[in-house]
Protein backbone atom coordinates (compact mmCIF):
# COMPACT_ATOMS: atom_id res chain seq x y z
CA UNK A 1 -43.22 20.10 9.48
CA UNK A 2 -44.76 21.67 12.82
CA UNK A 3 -45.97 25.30 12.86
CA UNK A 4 -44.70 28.08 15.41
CA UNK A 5 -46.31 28.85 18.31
CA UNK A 6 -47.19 32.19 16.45
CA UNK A 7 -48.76 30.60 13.23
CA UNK A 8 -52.15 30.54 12.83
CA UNK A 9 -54.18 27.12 12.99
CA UNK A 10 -56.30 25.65 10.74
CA UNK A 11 -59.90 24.48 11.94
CA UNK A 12 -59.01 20.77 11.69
CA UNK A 13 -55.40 21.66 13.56
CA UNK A 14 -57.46 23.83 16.57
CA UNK A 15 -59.40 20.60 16.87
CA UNK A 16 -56.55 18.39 17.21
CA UNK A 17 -55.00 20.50 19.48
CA UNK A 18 -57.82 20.99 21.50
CA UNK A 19 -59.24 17.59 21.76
CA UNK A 20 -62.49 18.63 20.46
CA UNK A 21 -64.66 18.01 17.28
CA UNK A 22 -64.65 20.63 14.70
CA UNK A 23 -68.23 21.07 14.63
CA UNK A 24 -67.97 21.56 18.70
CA UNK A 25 -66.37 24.75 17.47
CA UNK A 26 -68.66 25.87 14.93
CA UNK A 27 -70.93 25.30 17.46
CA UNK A 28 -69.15 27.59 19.89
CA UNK A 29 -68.59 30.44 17.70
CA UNK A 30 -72.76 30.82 17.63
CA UNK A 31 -72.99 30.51 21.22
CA UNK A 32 -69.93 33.12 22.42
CA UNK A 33 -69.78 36.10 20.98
CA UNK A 34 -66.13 36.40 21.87
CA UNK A 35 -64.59 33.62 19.89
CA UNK A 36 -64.01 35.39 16.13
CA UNK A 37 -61.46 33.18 14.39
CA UNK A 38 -60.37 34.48 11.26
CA UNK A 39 -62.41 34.01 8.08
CA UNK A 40 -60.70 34.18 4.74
CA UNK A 41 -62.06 33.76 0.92
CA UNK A 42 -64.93 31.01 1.38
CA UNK A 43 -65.55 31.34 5.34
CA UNK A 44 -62.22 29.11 5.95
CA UNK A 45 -61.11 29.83 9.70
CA UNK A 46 -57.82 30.58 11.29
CA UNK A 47 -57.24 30.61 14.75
CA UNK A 48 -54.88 32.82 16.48
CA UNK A 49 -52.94 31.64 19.12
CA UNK A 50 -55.26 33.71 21.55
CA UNK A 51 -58.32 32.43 19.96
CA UNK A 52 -56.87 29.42 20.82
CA UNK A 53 -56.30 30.52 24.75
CA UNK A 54 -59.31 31.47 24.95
CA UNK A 55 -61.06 28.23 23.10
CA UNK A 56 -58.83 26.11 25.82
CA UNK A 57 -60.53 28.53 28.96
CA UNK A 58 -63.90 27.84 27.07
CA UNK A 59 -63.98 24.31 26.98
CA UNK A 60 -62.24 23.95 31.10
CA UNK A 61 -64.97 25.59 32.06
CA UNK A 62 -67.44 23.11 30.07
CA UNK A 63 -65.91 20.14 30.14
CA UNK A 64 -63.65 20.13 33.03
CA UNK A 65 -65.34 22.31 35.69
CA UNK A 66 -68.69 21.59 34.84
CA UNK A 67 -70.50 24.98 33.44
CA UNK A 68 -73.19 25.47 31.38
CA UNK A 69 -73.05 27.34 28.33
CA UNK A 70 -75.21 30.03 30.17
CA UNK A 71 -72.55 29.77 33.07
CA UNK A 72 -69.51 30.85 30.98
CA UNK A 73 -71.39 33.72 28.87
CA UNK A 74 -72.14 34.88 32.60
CA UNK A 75 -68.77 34.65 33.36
CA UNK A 76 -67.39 36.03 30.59
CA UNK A 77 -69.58 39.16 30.78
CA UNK A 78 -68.60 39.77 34.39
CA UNK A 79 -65.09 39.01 34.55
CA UNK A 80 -64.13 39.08 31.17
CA UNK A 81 -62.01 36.91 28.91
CA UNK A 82 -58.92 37.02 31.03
CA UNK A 83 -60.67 34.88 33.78
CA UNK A 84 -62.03 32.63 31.12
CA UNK A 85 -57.97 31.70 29.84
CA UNK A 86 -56.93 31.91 33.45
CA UNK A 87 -59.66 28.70 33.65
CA UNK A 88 -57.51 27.21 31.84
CA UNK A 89 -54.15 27.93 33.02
CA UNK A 90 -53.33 30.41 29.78
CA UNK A 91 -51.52 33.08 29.55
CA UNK A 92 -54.46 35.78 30.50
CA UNK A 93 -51.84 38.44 28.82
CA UNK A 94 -52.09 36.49 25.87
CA UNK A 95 -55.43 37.39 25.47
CA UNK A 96 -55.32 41.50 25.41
CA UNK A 97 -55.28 41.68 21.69
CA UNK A 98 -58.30 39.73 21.21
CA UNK A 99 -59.58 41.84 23.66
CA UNK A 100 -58.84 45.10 22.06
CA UNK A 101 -60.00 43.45 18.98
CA UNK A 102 -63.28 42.49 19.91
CA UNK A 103 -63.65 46.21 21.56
CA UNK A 104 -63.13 47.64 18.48
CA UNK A 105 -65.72 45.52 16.35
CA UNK A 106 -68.54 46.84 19.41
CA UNK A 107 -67.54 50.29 18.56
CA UNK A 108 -67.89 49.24 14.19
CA UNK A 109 -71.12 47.85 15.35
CA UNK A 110 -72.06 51.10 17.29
CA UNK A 111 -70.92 53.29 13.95
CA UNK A 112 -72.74 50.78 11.49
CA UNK A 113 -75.88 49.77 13.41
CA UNK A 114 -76.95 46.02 11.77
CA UNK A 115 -80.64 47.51 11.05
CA UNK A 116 -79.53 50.89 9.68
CA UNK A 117 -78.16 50.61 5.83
CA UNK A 118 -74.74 51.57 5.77
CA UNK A 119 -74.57 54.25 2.54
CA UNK A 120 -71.00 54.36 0.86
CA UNK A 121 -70.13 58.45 -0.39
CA UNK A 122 -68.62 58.76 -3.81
CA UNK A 123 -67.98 57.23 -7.21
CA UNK A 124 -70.21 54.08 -6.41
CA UNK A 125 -73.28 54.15 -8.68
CA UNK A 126 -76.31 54.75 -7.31
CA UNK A 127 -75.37 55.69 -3.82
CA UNK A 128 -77.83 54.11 -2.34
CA UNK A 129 -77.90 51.29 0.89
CA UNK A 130 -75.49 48.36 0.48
CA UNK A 131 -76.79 45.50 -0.32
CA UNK A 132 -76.34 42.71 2.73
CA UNK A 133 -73.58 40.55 1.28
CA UNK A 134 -71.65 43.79 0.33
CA UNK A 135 -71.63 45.11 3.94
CA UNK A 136 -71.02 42.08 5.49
CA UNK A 137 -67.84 41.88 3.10
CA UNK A 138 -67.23 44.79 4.13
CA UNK A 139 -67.19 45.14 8.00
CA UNK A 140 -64.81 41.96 7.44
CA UNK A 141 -62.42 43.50 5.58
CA UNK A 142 -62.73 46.68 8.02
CA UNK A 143 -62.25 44.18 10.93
CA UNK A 144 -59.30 42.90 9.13
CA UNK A 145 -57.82 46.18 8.70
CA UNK A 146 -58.43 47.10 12.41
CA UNK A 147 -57.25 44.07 13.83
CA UNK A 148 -54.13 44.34 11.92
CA UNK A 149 -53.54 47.78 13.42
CA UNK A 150 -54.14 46.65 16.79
CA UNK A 151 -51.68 44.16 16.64
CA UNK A 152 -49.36 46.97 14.85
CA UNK A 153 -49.47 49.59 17.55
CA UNK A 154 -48.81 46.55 20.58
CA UNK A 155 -45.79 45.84 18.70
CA UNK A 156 -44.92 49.50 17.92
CA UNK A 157 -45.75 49.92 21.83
CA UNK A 158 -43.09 47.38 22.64
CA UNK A 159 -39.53 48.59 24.21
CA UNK A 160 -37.08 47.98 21.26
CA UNK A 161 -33.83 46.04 21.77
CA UNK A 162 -30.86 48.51 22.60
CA UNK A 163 -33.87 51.21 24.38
């Protein structure tokens, strides 16, 4: 049985489709801050069919177009992500939810600096700092919930049938 062009992938199944080694993506996930698969219970990744546009624009550039690594975080922070999936002959509107995505977790970062203990109000004992493994859990669930409501309001934005 074949997934939907909608369904998530699979680390192994990105690979396949992408004709690259999982541990080339690993790899790529330390090296550009703008690919953010998924992580569920025990770090397992997902990849959204933009993460996946934009993984395609990443490695056209690399492997097909000859940049460096240096070369496409230059392009990426001076055109964007849009002209990184446009490398690659993706749908660049694809890509606007990952976009919005990854603008929200800069503002999280902003509002929970990484060297500033984040403090959590109420019936927690102690009230003291977090301890590092708690945050990190989390800002991922927090990412989680604001990803979800960015996709929510595009599809809430889009014209219903009969409008």
């Amino acid at each position: 049985m074949t997934k939907g062009p909608d369904a998530f992938r699979t680390i192994s199944e990105a690979s396949d489709e992408l004709g690259v080694p999982q541990h080339v993506l690993r790899f790529w996930e330390t090296k550009f801050s703008f690919i953010r698969p998924m992580k569920r219970a025990g770090g397992r990744r997902f990849y959204r069919p933009q993460d996946l546009e934009v993984l395609r624009g990443v490695r056209g550039l690399l492997h097909d177009q000859g940049y460096t690594i240096k070369g496409v975080q230059r392009l990426h922070k001076e055109q964007g992500l849009s002209r990184l999936v446009s490398a690659a002959g993706g749908d660049a509107e694809a890509v606007a939810t990952l976009e919005a995505e990854l603008a929200a977790e800069a503002q999280l970062q902003q509002r929970l600096p990484l060297d500033e203990p984040a403090t959590v109000q109420g019936p927690r004992r102690g009230g003291g700092p977090l301890e590092p493994a708690a945050r990190t859990r989390l800002l991922s669930v927090l990412e989680d919930i604001e990803a979800a409501k960015t996709r929510l309001d595009a599809i809430l934005a889009q014209p219903q049938a009969g409008e």
